[in-house]
Every structure is written in C-alpha cells, then in structure tokens.
Protein backbone atom coordinates (compact mmCIF):
# COMPACT_ATOMS: atom_id res chain seq x y z
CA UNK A 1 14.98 20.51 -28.42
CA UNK A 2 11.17 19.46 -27.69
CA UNK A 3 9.76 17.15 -30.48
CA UNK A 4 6.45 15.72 -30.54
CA UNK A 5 4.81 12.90 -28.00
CA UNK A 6 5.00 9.66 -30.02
CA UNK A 7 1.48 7.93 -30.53
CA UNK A 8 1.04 4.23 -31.85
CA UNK A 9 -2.36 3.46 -33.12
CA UNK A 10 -3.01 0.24 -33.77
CA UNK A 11 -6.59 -1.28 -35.37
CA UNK A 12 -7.47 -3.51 -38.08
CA UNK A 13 -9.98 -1.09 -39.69
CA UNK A 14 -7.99 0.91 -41.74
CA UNK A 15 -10.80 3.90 -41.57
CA UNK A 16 -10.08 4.35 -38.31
CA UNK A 17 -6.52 3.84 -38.54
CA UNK A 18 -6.56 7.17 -41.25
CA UNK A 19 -9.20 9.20 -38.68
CA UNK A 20 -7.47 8.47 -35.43
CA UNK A 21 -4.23 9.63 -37.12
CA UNK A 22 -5.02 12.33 -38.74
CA UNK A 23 -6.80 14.10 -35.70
CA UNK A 24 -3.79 12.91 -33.44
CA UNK A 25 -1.60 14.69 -35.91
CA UNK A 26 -3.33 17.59 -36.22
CA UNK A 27 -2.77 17.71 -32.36
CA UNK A 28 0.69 17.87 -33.45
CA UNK A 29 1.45 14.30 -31.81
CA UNK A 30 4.19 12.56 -34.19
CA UNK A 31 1.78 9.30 -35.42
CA UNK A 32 2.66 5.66 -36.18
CA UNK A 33 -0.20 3.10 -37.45
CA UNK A 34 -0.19 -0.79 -37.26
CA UNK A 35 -3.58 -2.65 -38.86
CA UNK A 36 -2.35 -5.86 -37.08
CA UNK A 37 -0.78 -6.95 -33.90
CA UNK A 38 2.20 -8.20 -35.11
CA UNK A 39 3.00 -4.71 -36.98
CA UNK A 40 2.19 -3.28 -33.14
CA UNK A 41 4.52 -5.90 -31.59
CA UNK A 42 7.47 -5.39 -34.31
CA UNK A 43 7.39 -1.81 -33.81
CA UNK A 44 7.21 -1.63 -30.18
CA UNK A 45 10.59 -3.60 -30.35
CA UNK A 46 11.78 -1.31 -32.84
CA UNK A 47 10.26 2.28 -31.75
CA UNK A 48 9.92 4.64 -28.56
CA UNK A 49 6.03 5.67 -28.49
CA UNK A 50 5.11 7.82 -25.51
CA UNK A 51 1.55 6.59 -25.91
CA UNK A 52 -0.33 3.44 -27.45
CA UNK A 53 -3.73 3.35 -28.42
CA UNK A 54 -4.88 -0.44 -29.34
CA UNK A 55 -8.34 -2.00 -30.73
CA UNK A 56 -9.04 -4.89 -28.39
CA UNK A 57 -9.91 -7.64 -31.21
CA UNK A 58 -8.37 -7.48 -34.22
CA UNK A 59 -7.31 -10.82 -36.16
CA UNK A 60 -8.63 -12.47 -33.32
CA UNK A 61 -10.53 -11.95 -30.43
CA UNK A 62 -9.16 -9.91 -27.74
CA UNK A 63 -5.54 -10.37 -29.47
CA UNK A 64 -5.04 -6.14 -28.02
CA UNK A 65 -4.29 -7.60 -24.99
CA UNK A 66 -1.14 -8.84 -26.45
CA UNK A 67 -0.15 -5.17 -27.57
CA UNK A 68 -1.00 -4.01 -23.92
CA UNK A 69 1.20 -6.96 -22.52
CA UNK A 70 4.58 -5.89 -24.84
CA UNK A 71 3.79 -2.12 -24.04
CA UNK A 72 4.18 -2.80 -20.75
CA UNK A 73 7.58 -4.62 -20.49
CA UNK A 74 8.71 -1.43 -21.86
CA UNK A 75 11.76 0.33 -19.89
CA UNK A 76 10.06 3.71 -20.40
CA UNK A 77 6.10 2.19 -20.04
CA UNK A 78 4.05 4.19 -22.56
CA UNK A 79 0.23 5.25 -21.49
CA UNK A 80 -2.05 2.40 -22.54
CA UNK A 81 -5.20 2.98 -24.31
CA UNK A 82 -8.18 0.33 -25.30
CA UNK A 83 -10.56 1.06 -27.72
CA UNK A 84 -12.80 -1.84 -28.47
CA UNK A 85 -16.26 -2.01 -29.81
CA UNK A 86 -16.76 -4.81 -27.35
CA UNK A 87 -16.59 -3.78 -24.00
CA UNK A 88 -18.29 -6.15 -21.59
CA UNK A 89 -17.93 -6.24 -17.55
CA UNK A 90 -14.91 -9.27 -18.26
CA UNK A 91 -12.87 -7.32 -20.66
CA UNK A 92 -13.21 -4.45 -19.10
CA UNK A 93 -12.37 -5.57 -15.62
CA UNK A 94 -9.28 -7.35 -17.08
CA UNK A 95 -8.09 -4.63 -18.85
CA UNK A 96 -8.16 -2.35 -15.78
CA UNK A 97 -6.42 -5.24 -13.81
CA UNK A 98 -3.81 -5.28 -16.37
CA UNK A 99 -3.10 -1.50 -15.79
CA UNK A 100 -4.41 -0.26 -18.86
CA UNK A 101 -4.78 3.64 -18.65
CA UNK A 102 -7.77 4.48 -20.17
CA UNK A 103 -10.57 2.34 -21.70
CA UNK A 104 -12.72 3.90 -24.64
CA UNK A 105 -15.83 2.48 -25.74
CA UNK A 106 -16.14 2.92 -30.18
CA UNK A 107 -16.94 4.86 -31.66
CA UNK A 108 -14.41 6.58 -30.27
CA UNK A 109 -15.10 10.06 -28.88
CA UNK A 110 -12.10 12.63 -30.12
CA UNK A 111 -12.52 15.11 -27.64
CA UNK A 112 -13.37 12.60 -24.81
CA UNK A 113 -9.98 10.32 -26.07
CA UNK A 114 -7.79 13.52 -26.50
CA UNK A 115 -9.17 15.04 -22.91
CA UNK A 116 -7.74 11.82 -21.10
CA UNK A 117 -4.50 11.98 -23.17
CA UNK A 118 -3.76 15.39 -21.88
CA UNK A 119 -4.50 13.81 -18.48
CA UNK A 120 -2.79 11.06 -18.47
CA UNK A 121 0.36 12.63 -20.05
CA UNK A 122 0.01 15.60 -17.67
CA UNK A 123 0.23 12.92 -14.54
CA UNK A 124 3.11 11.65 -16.44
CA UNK A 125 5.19 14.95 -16.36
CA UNK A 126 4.88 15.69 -20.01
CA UNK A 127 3.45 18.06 -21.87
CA UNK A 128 0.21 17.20 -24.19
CA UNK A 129 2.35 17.40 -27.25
CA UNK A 130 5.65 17.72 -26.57
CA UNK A 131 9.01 15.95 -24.97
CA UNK A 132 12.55 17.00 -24.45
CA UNK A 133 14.69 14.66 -25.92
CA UNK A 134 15.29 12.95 -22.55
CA UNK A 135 12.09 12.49 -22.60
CA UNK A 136 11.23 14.57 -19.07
CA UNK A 137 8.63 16.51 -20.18
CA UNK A 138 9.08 20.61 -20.76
C-alpha cells in the first residue's frame, strides 16, 4: 500500500522548523523535524526519509554540510536540499560539488521549494507524495 514520501527538515530556528512542516504536511508528505545536527544525524541512522531538507549553519557555521555528508552514505540516497540564509559563490559551489540536489536561498520560497521537490522526486521514479512500500514509486 502507498504511504507518504518521508521528509526530514532540519534547522535551528524552530519558526521555520513549525512552517516548513506544516506546509510539507499539508502536501501530504509524512514530516520529521531536527533543530540541531546531531538530532539530523541520530535520526538518519535511525529513520528512512525519502527527502532531506537542511539549514546550512546551525550550531555552527556551515555544520549542514555534515547532514548532507551522512545523507549521502545512505543505501537508498535521499534528495538533498540546502536552505541557508548565507549563500555565497564558496558555499554554493561546494554544495553543488558535493551533489546536493537543490540549493534554496531563505527565505525560503514554498512554491519554488515544493516545484523542485516534485522534480526531483519525479526524476527519481516516485510520485510527489507517495511510495509503495518498496519504495519504487507508484
């Protein structure tokens, strides 16, 4: 049976933590939030997320990159989003180079961010919002 594309969201402001979920799961994407890296980091050894979305400095500068790092040793690599308030020419070239997915500049644009989900996903073989439980795609 189908059940919703997992989403981790991980960000240190807890405002955005709350807004970014709620509009993902009104999307009907099943949503899990970490305010730190080492929440994301637990959890990714713990969970199966289909997507993760991760602020670029939280505790410390540029600590995302960590997140991005763990996502992808991943058997079953999840699409990689960056968010970060902070974008300059370095970051952003390393982040590409690291084979991050999609790079969003805050604040955040919903339908811009949820436009390149449904792209990304779709390139991935899965639906925008839904999974078979082996995880193929509808």
């Amino acid at each position: 049976m189908p059940e919703p594309l997992s989403i981790l969201v991980v960000d240190d402001e807890l405002t955005i933590l709350q807004t970014l979920g709620m509009i993902l799961k009104r999307a009907e994407y099943s949503v899990t939030t970490a305010q730190s890296c080492a929440e994301a980091l637990s959890l990714l050894k713990t969970a199966h997320f289909d997507v993760v979305i991760t602020d670029l400095s939280m505790e410390k500068e540029d600590i995302g990159f960590e997140v991005v790092r763990e996502a992808q040793r991943l058997k079953s690599r999840p699409v990689i989003v960056v968010c970060t308030g902070y974008a300059n020419k370095v970051n952003s070239r390393v982040a590409l180079n690291m084979g991050v997915d999609y790079l969003a500049l805050k604040p955040v644009e919903i339908d811009e961010l949820t436009a390149a989900l449904r792209r990304l996903l779709h390139r991935r073989g899965l639906s925008p919002q839904r999974r078979t439980s082996a995880g193929t795609g509808e």
